[in-house]
C-alpha atoms as a PDB file:
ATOM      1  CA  UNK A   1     119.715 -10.050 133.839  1.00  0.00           C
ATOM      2  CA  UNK A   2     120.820  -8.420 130.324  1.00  0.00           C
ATOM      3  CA  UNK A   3     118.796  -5.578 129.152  1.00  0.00           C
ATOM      4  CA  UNK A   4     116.376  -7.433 126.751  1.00  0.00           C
ATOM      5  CA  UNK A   5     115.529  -9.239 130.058  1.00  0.00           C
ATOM      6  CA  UNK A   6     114.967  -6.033 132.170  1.00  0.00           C
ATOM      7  CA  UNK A   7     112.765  -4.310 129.176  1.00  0.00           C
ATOM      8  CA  UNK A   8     110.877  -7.805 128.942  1.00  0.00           C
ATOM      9  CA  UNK A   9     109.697  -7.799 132.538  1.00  0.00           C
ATOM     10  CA  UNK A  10     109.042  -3.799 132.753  1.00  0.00           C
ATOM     11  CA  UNK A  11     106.551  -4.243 129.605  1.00  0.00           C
ATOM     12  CA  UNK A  12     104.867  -7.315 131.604  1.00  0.00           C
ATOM     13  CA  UNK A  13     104.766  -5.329 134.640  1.00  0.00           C
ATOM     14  CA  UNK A  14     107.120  -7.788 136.715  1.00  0.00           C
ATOM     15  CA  UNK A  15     109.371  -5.492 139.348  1.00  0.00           C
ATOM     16  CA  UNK A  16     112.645  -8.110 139.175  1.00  0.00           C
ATOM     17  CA  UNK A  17     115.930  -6.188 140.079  1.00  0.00           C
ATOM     18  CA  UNK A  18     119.042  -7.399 138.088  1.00  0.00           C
ATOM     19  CA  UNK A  19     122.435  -7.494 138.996  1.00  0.00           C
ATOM     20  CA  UNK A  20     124.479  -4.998 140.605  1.00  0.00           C
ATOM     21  CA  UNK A  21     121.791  -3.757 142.155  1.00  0.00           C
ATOM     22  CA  UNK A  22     120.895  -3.128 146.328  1.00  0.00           C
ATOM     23  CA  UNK A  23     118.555  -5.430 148.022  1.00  0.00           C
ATOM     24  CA  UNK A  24     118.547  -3.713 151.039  1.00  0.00           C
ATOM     25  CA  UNK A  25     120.781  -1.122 153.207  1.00  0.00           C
ATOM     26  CA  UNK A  26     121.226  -1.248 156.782  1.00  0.00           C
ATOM     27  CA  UNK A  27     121.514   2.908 157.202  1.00  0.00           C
ATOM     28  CA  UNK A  28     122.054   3.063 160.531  1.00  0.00           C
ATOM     29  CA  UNK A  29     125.179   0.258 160.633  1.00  0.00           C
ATOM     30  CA  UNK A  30     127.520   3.287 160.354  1.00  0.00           C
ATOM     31  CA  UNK A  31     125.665   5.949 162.698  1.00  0.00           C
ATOM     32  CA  UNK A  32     125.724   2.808 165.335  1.00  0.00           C
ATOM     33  CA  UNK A  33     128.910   1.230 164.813  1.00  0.00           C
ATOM     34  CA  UNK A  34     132.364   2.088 164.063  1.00  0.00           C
ATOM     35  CA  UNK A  35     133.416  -0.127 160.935  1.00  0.00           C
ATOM     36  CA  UNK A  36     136.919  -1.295 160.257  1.00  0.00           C
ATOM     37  CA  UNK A  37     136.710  -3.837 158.206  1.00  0.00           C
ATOM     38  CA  UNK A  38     133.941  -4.583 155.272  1.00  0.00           C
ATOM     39  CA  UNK A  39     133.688  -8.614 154.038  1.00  0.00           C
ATOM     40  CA  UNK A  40     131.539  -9.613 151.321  1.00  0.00           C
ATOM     41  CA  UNK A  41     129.639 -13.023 151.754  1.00  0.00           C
ATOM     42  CA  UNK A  42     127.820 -15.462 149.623  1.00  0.00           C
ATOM     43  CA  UNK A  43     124.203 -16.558 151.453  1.00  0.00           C
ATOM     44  CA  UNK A  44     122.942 -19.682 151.409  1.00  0.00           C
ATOM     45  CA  UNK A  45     119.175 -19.518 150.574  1.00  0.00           C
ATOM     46  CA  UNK A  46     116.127 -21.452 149.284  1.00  0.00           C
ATOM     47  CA  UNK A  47     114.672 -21.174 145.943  1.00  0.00           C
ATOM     48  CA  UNK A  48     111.338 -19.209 147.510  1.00  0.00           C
ATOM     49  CA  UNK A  49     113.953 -16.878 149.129  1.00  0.00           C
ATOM     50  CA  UNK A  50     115.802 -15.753 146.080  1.00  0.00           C
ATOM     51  CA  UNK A  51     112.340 -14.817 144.346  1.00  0.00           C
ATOM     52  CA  UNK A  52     111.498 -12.736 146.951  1.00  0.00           C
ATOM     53  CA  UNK A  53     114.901 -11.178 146.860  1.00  0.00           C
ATOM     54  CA  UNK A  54     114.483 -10.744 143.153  1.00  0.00           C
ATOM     55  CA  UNK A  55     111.363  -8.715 144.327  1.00  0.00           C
ATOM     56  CA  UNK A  56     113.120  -6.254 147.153  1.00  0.00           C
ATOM     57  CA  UNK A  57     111.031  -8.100 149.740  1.00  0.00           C
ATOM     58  CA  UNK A  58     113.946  -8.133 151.980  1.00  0.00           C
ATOM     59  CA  UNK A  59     114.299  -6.302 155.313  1.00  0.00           C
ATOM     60  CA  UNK A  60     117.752  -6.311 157.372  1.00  0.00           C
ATOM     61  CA  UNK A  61     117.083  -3.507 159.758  1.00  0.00           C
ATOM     62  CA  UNK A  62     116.590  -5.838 163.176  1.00  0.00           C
ATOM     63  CA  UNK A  63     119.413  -8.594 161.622  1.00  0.00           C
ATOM     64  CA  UNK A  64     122.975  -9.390 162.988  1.00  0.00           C
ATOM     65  CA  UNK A  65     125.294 -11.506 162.299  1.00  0.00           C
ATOM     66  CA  UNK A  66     127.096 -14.400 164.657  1.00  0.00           C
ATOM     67  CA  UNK A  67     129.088 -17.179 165.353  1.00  0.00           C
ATOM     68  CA  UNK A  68     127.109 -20.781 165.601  1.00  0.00           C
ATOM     69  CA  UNK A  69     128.900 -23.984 165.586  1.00  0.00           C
ATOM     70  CA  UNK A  70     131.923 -22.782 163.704  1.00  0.00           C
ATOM     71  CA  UNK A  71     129.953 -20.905 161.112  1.00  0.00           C
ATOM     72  CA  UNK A  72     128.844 -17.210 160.690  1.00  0.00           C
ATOM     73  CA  UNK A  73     125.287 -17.325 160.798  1.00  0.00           C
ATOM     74  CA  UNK A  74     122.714 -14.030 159.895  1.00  0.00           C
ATOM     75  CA  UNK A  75     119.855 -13.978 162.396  1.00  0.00           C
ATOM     76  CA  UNK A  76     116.638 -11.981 161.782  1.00  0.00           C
ATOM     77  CA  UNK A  77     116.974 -11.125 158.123  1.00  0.00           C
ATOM     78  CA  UNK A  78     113.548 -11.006 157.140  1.00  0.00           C
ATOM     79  CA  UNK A  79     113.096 -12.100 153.678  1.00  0.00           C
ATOM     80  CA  UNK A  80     109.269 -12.197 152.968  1.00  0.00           C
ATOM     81  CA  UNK A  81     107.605 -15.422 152.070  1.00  0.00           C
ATOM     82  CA  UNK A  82     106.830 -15.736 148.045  1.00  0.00           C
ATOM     83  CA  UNK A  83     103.323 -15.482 147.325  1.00  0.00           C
ATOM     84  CA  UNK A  84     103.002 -17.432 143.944  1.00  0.00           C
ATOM     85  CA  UNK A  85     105.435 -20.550 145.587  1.00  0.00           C
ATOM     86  CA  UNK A  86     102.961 -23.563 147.288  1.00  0.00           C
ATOM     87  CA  UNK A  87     102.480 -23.937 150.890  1.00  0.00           C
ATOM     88  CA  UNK A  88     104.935 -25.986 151.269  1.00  0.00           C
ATOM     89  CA  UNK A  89     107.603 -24.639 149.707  1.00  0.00           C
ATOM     90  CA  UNK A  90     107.282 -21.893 151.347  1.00  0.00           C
ATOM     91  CA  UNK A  91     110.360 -20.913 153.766  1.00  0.00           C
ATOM     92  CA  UNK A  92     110.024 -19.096 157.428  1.00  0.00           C
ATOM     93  CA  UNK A  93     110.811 -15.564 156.666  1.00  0.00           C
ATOM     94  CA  UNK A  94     113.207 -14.765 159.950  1.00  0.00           C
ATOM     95  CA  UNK A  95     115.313 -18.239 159.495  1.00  0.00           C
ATOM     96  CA  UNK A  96     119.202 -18.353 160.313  1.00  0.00           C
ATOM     97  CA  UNK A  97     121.198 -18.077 157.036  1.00  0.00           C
ATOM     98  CA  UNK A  98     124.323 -19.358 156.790  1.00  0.00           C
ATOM     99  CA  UNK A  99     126.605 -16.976 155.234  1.00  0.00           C
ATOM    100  CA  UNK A 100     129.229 -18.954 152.661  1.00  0.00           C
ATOM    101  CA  UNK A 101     133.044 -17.168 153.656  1.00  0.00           C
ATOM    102  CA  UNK A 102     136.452 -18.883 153.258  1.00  0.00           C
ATOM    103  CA  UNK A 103     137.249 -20.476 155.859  1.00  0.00           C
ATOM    104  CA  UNK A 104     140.399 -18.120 156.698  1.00  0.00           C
ATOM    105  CA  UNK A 105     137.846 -15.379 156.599  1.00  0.00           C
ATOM    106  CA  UNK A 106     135.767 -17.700 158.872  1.00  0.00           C
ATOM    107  CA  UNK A 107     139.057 -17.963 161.404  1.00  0.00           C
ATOM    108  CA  UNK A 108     139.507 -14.147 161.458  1.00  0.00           C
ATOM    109  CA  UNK A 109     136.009 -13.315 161.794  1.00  0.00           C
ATOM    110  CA  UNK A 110     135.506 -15.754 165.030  1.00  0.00           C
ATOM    111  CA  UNK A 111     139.156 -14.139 166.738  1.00  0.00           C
ATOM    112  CA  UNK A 112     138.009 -10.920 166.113  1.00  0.00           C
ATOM    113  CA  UNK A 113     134.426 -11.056 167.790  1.00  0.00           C
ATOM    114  CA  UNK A 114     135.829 -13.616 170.411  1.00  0.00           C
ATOM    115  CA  UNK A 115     139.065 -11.862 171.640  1.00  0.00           C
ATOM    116  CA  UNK A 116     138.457  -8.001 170.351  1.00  0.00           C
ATOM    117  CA  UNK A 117     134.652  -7.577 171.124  1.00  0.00           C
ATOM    118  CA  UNK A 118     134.296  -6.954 167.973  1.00  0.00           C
ATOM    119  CA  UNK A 119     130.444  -7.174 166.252  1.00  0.00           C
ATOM    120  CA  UNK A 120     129.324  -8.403 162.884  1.00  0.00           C
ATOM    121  CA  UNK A 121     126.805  -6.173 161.110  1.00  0.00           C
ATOM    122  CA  UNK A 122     125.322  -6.697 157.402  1.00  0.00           C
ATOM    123  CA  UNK A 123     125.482  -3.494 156.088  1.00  0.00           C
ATOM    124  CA  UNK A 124     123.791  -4.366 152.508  1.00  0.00           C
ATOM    125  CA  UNK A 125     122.325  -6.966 150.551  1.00  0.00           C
ATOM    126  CA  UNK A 126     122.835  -7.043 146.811  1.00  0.00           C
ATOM    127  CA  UNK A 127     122.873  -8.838 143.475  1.00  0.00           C
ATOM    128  CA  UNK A 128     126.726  -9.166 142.122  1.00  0.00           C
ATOM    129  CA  UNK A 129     127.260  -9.157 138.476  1.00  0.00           C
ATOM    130  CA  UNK A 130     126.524 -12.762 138.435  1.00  0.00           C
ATOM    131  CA  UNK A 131     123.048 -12.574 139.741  1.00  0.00           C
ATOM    132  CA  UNK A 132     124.091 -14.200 143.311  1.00  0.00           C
ATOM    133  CA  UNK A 133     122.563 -12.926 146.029  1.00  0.00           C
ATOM    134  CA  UNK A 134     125.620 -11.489 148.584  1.00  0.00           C
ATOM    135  CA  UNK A 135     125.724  -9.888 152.030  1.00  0.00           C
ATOM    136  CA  UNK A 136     128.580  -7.337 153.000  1.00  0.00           C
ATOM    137  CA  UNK A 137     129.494  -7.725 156.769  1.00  0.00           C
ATOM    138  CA  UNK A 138     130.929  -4.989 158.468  1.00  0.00           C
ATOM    139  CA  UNK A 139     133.237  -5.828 160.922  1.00  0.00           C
ATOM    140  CA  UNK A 140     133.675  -2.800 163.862  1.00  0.00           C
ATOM    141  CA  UNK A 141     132.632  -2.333 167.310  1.00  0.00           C
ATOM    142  CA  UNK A 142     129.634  -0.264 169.098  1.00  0.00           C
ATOM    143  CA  UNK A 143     129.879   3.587 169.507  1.00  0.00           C
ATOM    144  CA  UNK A 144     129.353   5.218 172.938  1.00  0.00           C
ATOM    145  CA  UNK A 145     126.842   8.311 173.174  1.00  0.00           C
ATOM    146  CA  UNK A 146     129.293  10.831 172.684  1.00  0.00           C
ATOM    147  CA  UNK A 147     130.833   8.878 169.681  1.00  0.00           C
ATOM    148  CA  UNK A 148     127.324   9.369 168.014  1.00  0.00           C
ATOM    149  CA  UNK A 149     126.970  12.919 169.204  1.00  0.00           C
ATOM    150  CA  UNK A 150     130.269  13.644 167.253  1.00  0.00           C
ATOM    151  CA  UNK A 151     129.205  12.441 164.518  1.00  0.00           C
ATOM    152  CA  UNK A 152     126.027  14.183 164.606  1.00  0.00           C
ATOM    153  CA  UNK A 153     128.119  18.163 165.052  1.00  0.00           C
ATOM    154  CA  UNK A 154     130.598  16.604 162.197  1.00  0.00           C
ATOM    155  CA  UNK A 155     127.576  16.047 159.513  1.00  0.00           C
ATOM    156  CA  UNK A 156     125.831  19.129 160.391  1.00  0.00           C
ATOM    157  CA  UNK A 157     129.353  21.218 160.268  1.00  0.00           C
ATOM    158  CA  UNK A 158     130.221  20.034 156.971  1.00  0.00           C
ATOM    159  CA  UNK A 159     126.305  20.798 155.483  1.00  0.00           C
ATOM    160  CA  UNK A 160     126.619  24.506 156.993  1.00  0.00           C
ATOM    161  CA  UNK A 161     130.360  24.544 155.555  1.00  0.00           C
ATOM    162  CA  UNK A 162     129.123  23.198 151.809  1.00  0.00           C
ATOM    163  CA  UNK A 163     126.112  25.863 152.222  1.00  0.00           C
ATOM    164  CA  UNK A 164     128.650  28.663 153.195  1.00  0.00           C
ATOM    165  CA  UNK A 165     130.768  27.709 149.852  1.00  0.00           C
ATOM    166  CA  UNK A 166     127.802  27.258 148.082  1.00  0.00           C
ATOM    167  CA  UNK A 167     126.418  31.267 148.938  1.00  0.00           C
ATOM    168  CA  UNK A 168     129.666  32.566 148.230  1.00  0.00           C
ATOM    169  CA  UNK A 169     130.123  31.442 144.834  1.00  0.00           C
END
């Protein structure tokens, strides 16, 4: 969207997000997980489904991603259903996507979940300076209890060190 576009649809009151611009953020992908690798992937959507993306109607909080017949697949990303598309065009909001990766990507994804253990988590969803609607995966396995407890005394250690600096100056 250039900015003439983005002034257009604030003055008729339209909400659209442009490119370069989150969707939505899975927060808790790094509190849960411990990420090694980060893969950005195309999506392969309906027309119904971009519009609501267009809107922010998109939730990825319950989603994961996994390997179905060769393919990495996103389960449970809820994108809400348009409310100005017909009945039937409508799409079911909680559908498998199939993400679009090549297809070495594809190969190292599958070893890594299959052999390693490894898990697949979308961390965003975004716009990219095209206007496509992406998905960055996250490739890194669970954290333990005490993995999350560390990283808990970490954050709060470095807010009392930055408020220690901070009353000293």
């Amino acid at each position: 969207m250039s900015s003439d576009t983005k002034k257009k649809a604030k003055k008729a009151g339209n909400n659209y997000l442009g490119s370069n611009e989150n969707i939505a953020v899975n927060k808790r992908a790094r509190f849960d997980y411990e990420i090694t690798d980060i893969y950005e992937a195309g999506m392969q959507l309906q027309g119904s489904e971009v519009k609501s993306c267009r809107l922010g109607k998109v939730s990825i909080n319950e989603s994961y991603a996994t390997v179905e017949k060769g393919n990495i697949v996103l389960v449970n990303l809820n994108i809400a259903e348009y409310t100005q598309s017909p009945r039937f065009a409508q799409h079911q909001p909680t559908r498998t996507r199939k993400l679009l990766l090549h297809q070495k990507e594809i190969n190292k994804l599958i070893g890594a979940v299959q052999k390693d253990g490894m898990t697949l988590v979308p961390m965003r969803v975004y716009f990219n300076k095209k206007g496509l609607v992406k998905c960055e995966i996250g490739l890194g396995k669970g954290k333990k209890t005490h993995d999350k407890r560390q990283t808990i005394k970490e954050r709060d250690w470095n807010k009392q060190k930055a408020r220690l600096i901070k009353d000293n100056t």
